[in-house]
C-alpha atoms as a PDB file:
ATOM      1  CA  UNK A   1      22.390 -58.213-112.149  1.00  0.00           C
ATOM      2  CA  UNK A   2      24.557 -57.668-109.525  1.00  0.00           C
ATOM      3  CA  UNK A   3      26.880 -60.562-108.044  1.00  0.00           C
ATOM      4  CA  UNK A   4      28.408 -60.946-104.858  1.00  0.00           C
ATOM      5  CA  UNK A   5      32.409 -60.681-106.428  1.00  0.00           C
ATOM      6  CA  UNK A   6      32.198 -57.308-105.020  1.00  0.00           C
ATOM      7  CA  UNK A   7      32.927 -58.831-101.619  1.00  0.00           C
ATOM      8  CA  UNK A   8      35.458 -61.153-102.357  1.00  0.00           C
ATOM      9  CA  UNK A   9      38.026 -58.671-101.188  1.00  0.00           C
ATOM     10  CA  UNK A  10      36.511 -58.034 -97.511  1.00  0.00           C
ATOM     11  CA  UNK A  11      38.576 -59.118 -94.770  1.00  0.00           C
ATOM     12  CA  UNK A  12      37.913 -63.182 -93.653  1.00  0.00           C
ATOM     13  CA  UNK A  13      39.794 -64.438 -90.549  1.00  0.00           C
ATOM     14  CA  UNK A  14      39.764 -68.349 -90.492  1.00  0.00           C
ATOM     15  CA  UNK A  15      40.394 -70.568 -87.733  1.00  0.00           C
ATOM     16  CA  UNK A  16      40.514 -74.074 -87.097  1.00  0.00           C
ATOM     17  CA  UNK A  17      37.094 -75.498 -84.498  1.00  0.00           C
ATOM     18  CA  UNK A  18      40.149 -76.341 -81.808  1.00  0.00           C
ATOM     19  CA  UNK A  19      40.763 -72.947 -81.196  1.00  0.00           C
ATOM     20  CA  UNK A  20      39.149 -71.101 -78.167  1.00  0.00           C
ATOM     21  CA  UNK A  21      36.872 -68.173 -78.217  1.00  0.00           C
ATOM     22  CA  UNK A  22      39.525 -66.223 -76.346  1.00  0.00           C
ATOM     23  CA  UNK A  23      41.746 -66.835 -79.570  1.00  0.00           C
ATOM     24  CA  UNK A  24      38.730 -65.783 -82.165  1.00  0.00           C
ATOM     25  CA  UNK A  25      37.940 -62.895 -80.079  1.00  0.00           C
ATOM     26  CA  UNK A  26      41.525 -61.302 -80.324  1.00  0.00           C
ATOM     27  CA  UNK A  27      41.048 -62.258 -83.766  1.00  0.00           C
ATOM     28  CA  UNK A  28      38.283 -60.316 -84.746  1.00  0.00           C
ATOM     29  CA  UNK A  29      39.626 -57.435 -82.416  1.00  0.00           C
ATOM     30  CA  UNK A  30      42.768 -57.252 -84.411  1.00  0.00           C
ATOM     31  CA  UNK A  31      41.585 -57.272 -87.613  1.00  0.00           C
ATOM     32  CA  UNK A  32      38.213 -55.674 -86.963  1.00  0.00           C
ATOM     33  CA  UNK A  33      36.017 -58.009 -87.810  1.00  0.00           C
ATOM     34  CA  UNK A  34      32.496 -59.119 -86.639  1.00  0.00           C
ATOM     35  CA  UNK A  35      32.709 -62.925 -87.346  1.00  0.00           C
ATOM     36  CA  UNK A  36      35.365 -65.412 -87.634  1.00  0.00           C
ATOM     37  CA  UNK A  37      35.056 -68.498 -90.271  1.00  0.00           C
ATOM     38  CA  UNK A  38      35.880 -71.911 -88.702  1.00  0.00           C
ATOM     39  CA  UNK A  39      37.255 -74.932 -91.044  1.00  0.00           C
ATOM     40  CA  UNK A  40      38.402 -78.002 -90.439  1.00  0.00           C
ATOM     41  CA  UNK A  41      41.373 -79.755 -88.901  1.00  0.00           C
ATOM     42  CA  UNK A  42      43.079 -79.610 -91.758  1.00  0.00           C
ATOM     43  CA  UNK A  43      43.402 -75.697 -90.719  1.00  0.00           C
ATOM     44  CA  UNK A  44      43.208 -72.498 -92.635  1.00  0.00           C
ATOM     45  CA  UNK A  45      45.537 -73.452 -95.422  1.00  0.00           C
ATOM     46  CA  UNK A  46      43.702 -76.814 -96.439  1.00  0.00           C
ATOM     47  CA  UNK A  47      40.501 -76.770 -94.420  1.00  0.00           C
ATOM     48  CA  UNK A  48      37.052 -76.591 -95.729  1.00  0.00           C
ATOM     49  CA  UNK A  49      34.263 -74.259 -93.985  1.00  0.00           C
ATOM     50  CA  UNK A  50      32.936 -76.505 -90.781  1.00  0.00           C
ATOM     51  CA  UNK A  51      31.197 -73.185 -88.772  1.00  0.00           C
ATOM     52  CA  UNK A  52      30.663 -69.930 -88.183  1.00  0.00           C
ATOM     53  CA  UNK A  53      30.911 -67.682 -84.762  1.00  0.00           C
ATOM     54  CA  UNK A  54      29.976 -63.798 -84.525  1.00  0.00           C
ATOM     55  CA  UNK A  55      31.218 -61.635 -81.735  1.00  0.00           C
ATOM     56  CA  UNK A  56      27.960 -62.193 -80.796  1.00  0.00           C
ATOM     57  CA  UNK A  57      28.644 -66.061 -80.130  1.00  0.00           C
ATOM     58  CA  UNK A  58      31.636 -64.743 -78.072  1.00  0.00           C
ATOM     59  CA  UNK A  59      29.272 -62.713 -75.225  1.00  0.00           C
ATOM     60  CA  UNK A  60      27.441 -65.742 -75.285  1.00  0.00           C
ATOM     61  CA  UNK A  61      30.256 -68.176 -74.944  1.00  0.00           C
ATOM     62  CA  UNK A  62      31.285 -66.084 -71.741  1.00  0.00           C
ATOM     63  CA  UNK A  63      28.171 -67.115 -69.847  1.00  0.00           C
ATOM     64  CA  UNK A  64      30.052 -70.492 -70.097  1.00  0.00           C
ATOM     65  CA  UNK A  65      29.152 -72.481 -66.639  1.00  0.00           C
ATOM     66  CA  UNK A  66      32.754 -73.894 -66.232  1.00  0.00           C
ATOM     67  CA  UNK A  67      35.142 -70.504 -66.727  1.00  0.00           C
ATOM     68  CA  UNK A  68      38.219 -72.481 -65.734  1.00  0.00           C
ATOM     69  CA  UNK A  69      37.998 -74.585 -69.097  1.00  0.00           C
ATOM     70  CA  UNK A  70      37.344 -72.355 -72.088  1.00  0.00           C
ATOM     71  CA  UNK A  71      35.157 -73.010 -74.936  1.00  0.00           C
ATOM     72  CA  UNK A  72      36.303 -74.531 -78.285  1.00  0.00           C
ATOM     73  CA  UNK A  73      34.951 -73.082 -81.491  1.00  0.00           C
ATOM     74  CA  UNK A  74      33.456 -76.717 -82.553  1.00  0.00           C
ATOM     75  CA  UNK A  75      31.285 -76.170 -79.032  1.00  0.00           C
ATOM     76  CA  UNK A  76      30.303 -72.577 -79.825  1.00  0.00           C
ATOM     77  CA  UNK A  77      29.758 -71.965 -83.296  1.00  0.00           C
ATOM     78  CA  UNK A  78      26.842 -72.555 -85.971  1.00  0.00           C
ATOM     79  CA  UNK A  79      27.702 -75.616 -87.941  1.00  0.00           C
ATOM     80  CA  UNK A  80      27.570 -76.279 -91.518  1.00  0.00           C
ATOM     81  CA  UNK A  81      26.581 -72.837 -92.357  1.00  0.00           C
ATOM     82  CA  UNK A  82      24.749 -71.216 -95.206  1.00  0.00           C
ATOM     83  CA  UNK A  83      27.288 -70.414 -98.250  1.00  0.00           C
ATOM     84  CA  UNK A  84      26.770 -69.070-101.752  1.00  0.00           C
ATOM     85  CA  UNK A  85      29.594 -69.060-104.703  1.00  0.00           C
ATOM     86  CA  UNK A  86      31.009 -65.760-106.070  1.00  0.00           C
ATOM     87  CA  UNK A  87      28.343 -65.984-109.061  1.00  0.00           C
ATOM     88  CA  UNK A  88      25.739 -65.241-106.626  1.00  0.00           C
ATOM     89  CA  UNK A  89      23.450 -62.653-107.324  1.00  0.00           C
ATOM     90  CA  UNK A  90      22.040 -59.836-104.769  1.00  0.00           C
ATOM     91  CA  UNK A  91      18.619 -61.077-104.945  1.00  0.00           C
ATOM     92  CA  UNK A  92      19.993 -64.789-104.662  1.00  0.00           C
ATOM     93  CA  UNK A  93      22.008 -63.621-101.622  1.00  0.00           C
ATOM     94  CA  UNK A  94      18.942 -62.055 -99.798  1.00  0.00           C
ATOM     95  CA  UNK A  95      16.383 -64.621-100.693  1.00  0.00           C
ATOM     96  CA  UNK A  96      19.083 -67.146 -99.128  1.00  0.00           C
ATOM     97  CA  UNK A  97      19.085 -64.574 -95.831  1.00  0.00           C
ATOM     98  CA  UNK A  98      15.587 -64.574 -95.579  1.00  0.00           C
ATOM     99  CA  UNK A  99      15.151 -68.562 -95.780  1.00  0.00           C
ATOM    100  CA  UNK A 100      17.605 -69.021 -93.153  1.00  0.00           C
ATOM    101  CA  UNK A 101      17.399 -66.530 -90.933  1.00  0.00           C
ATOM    102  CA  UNK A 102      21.135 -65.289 -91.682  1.00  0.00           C
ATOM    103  CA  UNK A 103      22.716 -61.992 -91.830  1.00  0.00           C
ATOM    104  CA  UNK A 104      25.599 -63.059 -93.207  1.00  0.00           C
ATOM    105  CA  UNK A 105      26.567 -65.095 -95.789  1.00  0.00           C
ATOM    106  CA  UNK A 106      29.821 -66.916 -97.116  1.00  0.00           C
ATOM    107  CA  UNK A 107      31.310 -66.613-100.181  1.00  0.00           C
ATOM    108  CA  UNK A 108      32.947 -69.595-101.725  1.00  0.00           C
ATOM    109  CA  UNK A 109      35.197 -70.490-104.382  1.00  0.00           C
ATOM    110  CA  UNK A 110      36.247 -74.061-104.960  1.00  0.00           C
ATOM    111  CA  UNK A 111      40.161 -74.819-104.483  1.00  0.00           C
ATOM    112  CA  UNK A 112      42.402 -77.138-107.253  1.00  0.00           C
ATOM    113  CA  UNK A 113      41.637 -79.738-104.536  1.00  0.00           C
ATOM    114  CA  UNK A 114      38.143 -79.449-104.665  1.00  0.00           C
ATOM    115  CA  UNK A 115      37.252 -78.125-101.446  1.00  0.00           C
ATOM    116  CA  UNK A 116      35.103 -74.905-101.358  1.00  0.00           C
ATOM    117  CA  UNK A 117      36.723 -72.315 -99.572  1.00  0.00           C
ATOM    118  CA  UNK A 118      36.082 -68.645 -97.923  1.00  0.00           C
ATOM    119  CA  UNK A 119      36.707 -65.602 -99.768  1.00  0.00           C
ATOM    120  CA  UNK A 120      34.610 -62.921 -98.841  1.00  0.00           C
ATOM    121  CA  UNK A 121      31.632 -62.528 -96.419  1.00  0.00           C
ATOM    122  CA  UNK A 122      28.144 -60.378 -97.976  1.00  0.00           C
ATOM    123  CA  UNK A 123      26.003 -59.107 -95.081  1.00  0.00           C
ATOM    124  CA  UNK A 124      22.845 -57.852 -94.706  1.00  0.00           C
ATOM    125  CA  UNK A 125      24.139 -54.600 -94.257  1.00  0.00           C
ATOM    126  CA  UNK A 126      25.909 -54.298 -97.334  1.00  0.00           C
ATOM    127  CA  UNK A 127      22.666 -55.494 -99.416  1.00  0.00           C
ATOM    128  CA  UNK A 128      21.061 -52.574 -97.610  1.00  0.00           C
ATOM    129  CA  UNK A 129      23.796 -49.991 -98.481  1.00  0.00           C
ATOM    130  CA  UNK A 130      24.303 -51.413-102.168  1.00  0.00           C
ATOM    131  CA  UNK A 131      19.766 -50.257-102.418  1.00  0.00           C
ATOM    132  CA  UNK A 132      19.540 -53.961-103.164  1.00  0.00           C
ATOM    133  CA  UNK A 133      17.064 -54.357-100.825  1.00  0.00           C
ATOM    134  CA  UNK A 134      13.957 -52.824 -99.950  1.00  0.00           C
ATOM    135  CA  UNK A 135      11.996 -52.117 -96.225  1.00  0.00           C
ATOM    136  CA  UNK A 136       9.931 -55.203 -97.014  1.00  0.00           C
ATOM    137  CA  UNK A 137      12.885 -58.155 -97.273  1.00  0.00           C
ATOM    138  CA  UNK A 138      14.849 -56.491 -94.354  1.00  0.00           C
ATOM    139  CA  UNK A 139      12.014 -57.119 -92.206  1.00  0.00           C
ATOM    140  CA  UNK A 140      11.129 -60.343 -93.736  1.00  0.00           C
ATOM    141  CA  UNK A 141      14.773 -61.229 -93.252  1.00  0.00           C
ATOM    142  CA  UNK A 142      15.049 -60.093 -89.883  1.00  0.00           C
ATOM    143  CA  UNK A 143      12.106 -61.636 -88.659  1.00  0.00           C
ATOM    144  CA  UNK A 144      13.128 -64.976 -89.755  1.00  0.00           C
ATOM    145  CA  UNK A 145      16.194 -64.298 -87.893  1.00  0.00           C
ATOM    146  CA  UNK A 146      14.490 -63.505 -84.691  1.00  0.00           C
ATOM    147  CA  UNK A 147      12.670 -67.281 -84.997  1.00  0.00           C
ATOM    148  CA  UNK A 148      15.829 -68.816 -85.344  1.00  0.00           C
ATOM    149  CA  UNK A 149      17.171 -66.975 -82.239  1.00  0.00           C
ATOM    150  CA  UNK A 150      15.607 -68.754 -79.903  1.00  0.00           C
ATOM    151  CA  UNK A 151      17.501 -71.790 -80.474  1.00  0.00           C
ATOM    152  CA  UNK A 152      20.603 -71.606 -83.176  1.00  0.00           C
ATOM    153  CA  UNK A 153      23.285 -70.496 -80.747  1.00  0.00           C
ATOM    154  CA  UNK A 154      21.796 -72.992 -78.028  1.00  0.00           C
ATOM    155  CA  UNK A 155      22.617 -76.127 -80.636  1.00  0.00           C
ATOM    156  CA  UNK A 156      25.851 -74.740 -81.458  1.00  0.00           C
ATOM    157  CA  UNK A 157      26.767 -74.814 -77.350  1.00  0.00           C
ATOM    158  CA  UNK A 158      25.153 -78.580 -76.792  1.00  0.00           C
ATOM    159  CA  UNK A 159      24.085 -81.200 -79.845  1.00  0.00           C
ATOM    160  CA  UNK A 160      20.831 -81.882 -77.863  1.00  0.00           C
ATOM    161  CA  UNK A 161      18.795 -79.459 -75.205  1.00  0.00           C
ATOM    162  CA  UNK A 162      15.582 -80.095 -73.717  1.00  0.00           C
ATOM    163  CA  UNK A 163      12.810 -77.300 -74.040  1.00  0.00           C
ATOM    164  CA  UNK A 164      13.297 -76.410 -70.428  1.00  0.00           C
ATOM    165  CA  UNK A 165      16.836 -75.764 -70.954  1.00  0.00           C
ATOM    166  CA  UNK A 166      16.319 -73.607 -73.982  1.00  0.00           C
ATOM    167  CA  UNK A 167      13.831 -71.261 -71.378  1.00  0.00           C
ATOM    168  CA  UNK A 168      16.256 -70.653 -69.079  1.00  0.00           C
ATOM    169  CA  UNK A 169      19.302 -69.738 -71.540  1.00  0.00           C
ATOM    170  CA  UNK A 170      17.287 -67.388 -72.778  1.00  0.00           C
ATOM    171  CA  UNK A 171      16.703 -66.031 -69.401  1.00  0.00           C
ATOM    172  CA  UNK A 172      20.260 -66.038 -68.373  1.00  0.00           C
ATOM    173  CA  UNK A 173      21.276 -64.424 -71.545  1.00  0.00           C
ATOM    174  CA  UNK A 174      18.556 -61.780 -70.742  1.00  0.00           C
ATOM    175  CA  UNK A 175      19.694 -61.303 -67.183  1.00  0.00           C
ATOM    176  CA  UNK A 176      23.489 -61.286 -68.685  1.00  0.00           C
ATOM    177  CA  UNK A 177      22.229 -58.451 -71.000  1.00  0.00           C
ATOM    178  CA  UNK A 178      21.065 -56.314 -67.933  1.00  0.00           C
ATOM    179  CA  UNK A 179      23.740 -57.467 -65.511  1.00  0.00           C
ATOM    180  CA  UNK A 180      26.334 -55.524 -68.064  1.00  0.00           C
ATOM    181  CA  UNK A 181      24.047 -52.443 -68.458  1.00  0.00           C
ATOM    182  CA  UNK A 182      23.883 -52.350 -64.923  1.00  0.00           C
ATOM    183  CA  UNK A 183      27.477 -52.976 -64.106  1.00  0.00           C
ATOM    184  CA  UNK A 184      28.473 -50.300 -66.508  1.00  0.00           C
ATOM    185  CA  UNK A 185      25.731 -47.369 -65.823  1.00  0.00           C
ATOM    186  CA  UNK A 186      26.154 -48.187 -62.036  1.00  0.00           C
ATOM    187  CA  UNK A 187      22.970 -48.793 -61.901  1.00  0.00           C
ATOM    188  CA  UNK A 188      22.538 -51.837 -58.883  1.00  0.00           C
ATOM    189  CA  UNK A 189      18.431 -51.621 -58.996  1.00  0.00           C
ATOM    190  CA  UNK A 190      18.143 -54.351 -61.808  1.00  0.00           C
ATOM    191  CA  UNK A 191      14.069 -53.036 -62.240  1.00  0.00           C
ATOM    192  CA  UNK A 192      15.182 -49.216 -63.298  1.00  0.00           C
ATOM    193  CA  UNK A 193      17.773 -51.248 -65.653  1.00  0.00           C
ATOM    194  CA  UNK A 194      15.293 -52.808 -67.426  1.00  0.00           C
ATOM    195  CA  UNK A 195      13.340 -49.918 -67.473  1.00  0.00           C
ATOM    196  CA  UNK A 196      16.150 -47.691 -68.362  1.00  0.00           C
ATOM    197  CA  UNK A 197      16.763 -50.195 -71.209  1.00  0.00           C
ATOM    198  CA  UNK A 198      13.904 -50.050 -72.547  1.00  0.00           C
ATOM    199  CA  UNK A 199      13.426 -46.569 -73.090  1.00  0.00           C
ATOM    200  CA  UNK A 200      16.831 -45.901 -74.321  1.00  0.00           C
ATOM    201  CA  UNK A 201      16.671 -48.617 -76.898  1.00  0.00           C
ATOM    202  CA  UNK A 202      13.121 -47.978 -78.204  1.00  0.00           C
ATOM    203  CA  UNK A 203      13.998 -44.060 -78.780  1.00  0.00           C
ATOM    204  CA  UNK A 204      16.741 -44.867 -80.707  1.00  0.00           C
ATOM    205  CA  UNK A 205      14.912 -47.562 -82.784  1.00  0.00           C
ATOM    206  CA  UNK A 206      12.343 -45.227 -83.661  1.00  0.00           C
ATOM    207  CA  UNK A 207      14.638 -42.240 -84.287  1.00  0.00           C
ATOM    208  CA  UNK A 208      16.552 -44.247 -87.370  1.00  0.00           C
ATOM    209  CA  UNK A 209      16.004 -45.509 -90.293  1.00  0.00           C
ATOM    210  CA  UNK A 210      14.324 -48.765 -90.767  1.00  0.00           C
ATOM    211  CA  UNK A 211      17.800 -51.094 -92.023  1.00  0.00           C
ATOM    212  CA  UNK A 212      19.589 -49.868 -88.653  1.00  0.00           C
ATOM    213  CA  UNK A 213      16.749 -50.425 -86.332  1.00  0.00           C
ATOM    214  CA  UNK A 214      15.719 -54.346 -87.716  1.00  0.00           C
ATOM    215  CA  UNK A 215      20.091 -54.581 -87.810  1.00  0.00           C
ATOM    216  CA  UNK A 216      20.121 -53.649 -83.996  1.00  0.00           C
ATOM    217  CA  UNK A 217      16.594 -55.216 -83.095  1.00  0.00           C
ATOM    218  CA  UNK A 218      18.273 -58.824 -84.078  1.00  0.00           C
ATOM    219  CA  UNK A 219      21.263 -58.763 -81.848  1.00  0.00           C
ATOM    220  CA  UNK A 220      18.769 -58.246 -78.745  1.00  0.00           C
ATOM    221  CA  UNK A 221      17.795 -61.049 -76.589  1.00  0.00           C
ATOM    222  CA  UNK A 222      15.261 -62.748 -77.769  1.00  0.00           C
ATOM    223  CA  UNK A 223      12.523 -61.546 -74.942  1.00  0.00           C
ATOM    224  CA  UNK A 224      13.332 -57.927 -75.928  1.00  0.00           C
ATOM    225  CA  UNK A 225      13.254 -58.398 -79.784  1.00  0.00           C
ATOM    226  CA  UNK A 226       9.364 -58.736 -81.086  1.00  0.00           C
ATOM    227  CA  UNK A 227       8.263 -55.735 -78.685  1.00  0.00           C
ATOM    228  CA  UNK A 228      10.644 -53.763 -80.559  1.00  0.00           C
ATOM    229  CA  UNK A 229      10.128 -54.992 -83.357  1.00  0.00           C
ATOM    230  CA  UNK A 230       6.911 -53.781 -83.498  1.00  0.00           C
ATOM    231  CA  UNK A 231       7.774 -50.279 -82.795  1.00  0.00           C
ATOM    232  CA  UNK A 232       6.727 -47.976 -85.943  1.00  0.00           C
ATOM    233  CA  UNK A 233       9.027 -47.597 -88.590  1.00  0.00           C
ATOM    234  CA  UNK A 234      11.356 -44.464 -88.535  1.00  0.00           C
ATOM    235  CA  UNK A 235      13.162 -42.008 -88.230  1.00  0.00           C
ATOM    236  CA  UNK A 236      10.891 -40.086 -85.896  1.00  0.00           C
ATOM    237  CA  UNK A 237      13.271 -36.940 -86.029  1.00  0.00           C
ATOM    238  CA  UNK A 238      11.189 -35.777 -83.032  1.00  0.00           C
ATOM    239  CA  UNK A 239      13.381 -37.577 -80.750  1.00  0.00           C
ATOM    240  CA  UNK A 240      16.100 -35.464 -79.621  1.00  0.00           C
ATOM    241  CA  UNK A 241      19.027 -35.482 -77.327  1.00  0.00           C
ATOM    242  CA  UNK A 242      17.554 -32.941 -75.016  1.00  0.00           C
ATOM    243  CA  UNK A 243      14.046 -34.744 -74.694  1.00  0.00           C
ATOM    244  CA  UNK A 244      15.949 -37.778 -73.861  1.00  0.00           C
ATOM    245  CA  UNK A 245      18.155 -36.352 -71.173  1.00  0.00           C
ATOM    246  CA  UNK A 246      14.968 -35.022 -69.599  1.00  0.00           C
ATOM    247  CA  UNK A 247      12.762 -38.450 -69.458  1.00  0.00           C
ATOM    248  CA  UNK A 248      16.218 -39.617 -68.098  1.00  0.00           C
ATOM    249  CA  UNK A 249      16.043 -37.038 -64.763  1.00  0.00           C
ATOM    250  CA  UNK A 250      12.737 -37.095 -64.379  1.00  0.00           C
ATOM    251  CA  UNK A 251      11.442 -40.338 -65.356  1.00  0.00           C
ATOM    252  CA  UNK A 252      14.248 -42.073 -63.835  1.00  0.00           C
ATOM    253  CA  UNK A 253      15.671 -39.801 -61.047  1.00  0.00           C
ATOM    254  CA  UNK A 254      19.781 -39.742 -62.768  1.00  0.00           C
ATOM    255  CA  UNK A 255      21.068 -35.939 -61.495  1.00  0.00           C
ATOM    256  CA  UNK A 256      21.426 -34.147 -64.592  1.00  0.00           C
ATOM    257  CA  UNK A 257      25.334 -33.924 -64.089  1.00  0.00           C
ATOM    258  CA  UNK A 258      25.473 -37.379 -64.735  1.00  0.00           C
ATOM    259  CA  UNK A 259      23.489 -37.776 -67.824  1.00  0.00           C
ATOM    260  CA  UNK A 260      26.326 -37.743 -70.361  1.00  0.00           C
ATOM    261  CA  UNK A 261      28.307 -40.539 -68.672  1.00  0.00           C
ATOM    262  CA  UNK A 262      25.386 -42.334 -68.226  1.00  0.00           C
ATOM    263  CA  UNK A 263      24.799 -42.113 -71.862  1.00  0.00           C
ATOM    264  CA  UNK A 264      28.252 -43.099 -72.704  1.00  0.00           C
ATOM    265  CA  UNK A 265      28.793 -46.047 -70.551  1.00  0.00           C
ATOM    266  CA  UNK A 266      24.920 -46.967 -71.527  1.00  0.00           C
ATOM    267  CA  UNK A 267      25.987 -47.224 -75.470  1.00  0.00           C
ATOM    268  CA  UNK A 268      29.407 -48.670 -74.803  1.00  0.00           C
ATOM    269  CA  UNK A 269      28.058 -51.531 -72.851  1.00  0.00           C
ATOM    270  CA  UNK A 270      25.625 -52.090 -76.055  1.00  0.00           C
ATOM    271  CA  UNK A 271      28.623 -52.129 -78.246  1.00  0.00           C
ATOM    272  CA  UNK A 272      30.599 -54.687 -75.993  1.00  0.00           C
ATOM    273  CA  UNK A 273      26.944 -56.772 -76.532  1.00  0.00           C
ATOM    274  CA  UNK A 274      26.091 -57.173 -79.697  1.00  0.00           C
ATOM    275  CA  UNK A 275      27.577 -57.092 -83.481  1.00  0.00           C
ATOM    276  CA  UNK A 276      30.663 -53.996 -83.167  1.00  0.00           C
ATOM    277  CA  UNK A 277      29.631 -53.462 -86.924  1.00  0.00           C
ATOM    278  CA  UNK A 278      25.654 -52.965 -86.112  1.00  0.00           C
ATOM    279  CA  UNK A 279      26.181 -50.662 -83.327  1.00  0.00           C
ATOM    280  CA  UNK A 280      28.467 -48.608 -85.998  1.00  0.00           C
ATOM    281  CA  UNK A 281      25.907 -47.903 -88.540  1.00  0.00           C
ATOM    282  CA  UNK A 282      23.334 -47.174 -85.903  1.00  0.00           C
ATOM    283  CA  UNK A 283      25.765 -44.371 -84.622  1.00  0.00           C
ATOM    284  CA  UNK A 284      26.218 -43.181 -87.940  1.00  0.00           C
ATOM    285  CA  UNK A 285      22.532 -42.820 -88.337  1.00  0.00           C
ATOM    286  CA  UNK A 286      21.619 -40.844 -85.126  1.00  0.00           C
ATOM    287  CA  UNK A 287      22.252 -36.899 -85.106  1.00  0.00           C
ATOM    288  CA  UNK A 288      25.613 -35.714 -84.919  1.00  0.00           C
ATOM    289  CA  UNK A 289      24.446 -34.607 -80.799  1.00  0.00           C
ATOM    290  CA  UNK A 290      24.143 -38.584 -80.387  1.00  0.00           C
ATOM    291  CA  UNK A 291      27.754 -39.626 -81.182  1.00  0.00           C
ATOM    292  CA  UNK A 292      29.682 -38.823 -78.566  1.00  0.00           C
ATOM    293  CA  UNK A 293      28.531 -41.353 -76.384  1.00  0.00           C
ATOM    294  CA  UNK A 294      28.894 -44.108 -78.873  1.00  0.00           C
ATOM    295  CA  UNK A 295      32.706 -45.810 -79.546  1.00  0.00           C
ATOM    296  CA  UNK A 296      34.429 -43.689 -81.730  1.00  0.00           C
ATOM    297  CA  UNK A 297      35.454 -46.217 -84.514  1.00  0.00           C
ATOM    298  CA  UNK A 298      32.420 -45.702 -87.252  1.00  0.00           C
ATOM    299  CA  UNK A 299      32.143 -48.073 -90.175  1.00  0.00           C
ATOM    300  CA  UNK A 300      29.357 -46.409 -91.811  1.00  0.00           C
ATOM    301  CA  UNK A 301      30.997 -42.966 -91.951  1.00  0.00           C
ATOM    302  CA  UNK A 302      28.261 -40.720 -94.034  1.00  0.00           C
ATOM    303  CA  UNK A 303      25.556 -39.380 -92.180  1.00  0.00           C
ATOM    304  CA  UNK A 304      22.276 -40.820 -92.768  1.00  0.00           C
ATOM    305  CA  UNK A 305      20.049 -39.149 -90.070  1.00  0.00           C
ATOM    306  CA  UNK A 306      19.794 -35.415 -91.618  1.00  0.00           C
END
């Protein structure tokens, strides 16, 4: 059976949990990454694995209340995460996934020194593309991931957070989400965004297949993620370009003229978001029409929505 060795070679930036998320964002921007592994003091050279933080951890870390002092990875990231050694099989890798509510997962290999350190990085994507997995664990693995949402990047910001606090994160991370949208569409009425949003997101969902939808569904805020979630399963190939530019003028009054850079500031403020690397292989799985108004860097370059 399969093991994860395969991914050994992928790219893994390290960085020690005193560095700032202004420093791991640059990080993952120059080497095109969507996560950067944190170890500890002892720094990349002698450190063992203390965290984890996604680009997705960085949008969140900007909401930070005090902007004038920025954020250390030890306040942002997810401690003491989830690893597996090279030996690892697929179905090891995925099981692990699905038990934790991960998408992606470590791979270790233990130093002369004895400390275990990072050598590669499987993902859920990659167990999707390899036809390790099947539409059953994706969901089962994304819907684990959506319970642990509520409160995994909260714990990684504070060691201890009331309920209370927890509700309204989640609401300023949802009113974040549509602030952007709205800042980048020009769209000022923040009602039409969410409406807006909601259409736009729910006919791509259902117009691609069912590992990009559950991939994009699980960077959402949480209060968007089970509605779509339970949208039907795709691709509905009846969704098309022109049947979405019409629901756009006359569902939501945007002058025709405008649709395209609508479009294209609508999908590049998703992008900026969530996980660069998600928003990639959903591109790549919309009709060649769609594409244009998507960033152009694709990591998923075959077309999977014929």
């Amino acid at each position: 059976m399969p093991t994860l060795e395969l991914y050994t070679q992928k790219k893994v930036v390290s960085l020690p949990q005193s560095a700032s998320i202004d420093q791991a964002a640059q990080a993952m921007s120059n080497r095109e990454v969507g996560c950067v592994i944190v170890v500890s003091s002892g720094g990349t050279s002698s450190g063992g694995i203390v965290g984890i933080i996604t680009d997705r951890d960085i949008a969140l870390g900007s909401l930070n209340p005090e902007p004038q002092t920025p954020l250390t990875l030890a306040e942002v990231m997810t401690p003491n995460p989830i690893t597996a050694p090279e030996r690892t099989t697929h179905d090891e890798a995925s099981r692990l996934m699905e038990e934790y509510g991960i998408r992606r997962l470590p791979i270790t290999r233990k130093s002369e020194s004895g400390v275990r350190k990072c050598v590669g990085i499987v993902t859920l994507d990659d167990l999707i593309i390899s036809g390790a997995l099947g539409i059953e664990r994706v969901s089962a693995i994304v819907k684990s991931q959506i319970r642990r949402r509520g409160f995994v990047h909260l714990r990684a910001k504070r060691a201890v957070q009331s309920e209370n606090r927890s509700e309204s994160r989640r609401e300023q991370t949802l009113n974040h989400f549509y602030h952007v949208l709205g800042e980048k569409t020009g769209t000022s009425s923040m009602e039409l965004v969410e409406r807006i949003t909601d259409f736009l997101l729910s006919a791509v969902i259902k117009r691609i297949h069912h590992s990009g939808a559950a991939s994009l569904i699980s960077q959402l805020p949480h209060d968007l993620q089970e509605k779509l979630f339970d949208l039907p399963a795709g691709p509905d190939r009846s969704i098309i370009l022109s049947s979405i530019e019409d629901r756009l003028c006359s569902g939501f009054g945007i002058e025709r003229k405008q649709v395209p850079m609508f479009l294209t500031n609508f999908f590049h403020a998703i992008h900026e978001l969530t996980d660069h690397h998600v928003v990639d292989h959903v591109r790549s799985q919309l009709p060649i029409e769609f594409w244009e108004f998507f960033p152009r860097r694709v990591v998923h370059p075959s077309h999977e929505a014929a």
